[in-house]
C-alpha atoms as a PDB file:
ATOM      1  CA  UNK A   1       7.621 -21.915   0.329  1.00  0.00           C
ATOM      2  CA  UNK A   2       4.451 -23.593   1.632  1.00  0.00           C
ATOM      3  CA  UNK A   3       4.811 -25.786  -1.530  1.00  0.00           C
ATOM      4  CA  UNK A   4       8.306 -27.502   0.127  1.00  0.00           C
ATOM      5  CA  UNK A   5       6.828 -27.664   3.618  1.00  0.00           C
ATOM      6  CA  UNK A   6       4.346 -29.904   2.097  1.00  0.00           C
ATOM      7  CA  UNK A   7       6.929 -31.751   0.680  1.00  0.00           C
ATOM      8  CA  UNK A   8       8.944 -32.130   3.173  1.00  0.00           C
ATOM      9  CA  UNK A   9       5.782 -33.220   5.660  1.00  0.00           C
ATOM     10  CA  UNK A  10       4.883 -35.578   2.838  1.00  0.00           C
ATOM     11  CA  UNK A  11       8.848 -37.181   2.622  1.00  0.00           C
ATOM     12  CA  UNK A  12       8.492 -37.682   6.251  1.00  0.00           C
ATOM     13  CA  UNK A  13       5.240 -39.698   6.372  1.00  0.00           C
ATOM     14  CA  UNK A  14       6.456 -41.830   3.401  1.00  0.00           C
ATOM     15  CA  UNK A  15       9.861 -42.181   5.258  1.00  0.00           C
ATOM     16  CA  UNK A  16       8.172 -42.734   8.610  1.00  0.00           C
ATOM     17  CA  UNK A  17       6.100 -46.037   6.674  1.00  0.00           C
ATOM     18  CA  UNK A  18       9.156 -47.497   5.792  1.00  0.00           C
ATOM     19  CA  UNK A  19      10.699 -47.146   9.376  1.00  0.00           C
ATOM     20  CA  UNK A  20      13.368 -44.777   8.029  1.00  0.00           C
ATOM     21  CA  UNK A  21      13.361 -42.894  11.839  1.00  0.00           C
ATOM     22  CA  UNK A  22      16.294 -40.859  10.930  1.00  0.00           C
ATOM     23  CA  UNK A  23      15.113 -39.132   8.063  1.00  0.00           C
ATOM     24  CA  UNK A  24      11.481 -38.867   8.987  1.00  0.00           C
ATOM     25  CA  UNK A  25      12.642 -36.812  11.932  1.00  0.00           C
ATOM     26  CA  UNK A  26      14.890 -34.582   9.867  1.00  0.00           C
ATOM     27  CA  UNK A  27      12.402 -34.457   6.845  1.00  0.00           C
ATOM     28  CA  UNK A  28      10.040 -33.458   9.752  1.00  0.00           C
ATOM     29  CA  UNK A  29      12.000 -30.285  11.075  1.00  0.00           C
ATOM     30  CA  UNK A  30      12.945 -29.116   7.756  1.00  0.00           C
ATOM     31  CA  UNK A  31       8.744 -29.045   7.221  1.00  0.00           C
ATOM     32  CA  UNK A  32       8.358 -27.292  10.606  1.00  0.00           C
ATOM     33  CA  UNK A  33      11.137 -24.505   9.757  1.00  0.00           C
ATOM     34  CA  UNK A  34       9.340 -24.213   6.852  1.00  0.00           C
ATOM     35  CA  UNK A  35       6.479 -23.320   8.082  1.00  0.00           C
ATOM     36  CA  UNK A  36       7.249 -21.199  10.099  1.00  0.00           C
ATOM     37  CA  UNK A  37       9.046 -19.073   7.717  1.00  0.00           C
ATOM     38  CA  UNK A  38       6.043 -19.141   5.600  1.00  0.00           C
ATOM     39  CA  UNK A  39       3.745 -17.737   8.448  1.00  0.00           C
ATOM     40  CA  UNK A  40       6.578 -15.391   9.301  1.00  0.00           C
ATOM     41  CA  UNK A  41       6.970 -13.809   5.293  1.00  0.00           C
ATOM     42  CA  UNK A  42       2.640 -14.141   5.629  1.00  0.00           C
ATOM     43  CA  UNK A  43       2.482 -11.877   8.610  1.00  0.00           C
ATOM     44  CA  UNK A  44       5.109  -9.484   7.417  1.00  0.00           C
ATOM     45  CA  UNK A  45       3.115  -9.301   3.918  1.00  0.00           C
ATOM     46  CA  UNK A  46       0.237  -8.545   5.901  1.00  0.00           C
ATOM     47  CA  UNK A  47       1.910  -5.926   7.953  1.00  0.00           C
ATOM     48  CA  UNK A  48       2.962  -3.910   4.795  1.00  0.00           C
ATOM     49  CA  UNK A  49       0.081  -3.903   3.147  1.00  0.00           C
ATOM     50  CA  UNK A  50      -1.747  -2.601   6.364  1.00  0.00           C
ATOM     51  CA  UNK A  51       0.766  -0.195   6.553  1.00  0.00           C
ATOM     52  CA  UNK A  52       0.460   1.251   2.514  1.00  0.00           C
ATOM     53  CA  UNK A  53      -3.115   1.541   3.469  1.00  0.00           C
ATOM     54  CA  UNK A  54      -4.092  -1.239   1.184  1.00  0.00           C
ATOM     55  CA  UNK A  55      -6.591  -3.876   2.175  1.00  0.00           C
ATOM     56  CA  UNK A  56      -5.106  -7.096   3.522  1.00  0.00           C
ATOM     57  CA  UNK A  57      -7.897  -9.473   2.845  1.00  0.00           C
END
């Protein structure tokens, strides 16, 4: 998942160079929602794990 954020941030720089505002902006979001689903699933993981007893780190 972190793997498309990066893409996505990457599409948007590119896209921003060219002057392509439109899809910069959306390439940009889709990175952001991205992320944050990615911190969301990583703070859930590390919730279970604490919970199972098991070390997070």
């Amino acid at each position: 998942m972190l793997g498309w954020a990066l893409i996505f941030f990457l599409l948007a720089i590119v896209a921003g160079y060219f002057g392509f505002f439109g899809l910069a902006g959306l390439a940009a979001s889709f990175a952001k929602v991205l992320f944050l689903i990615f911190l969301i699933a990583l703070v859930v993981s590390f919730i279970a794990r604490a919970v199972r007893g098991r070390s997070v780190m």
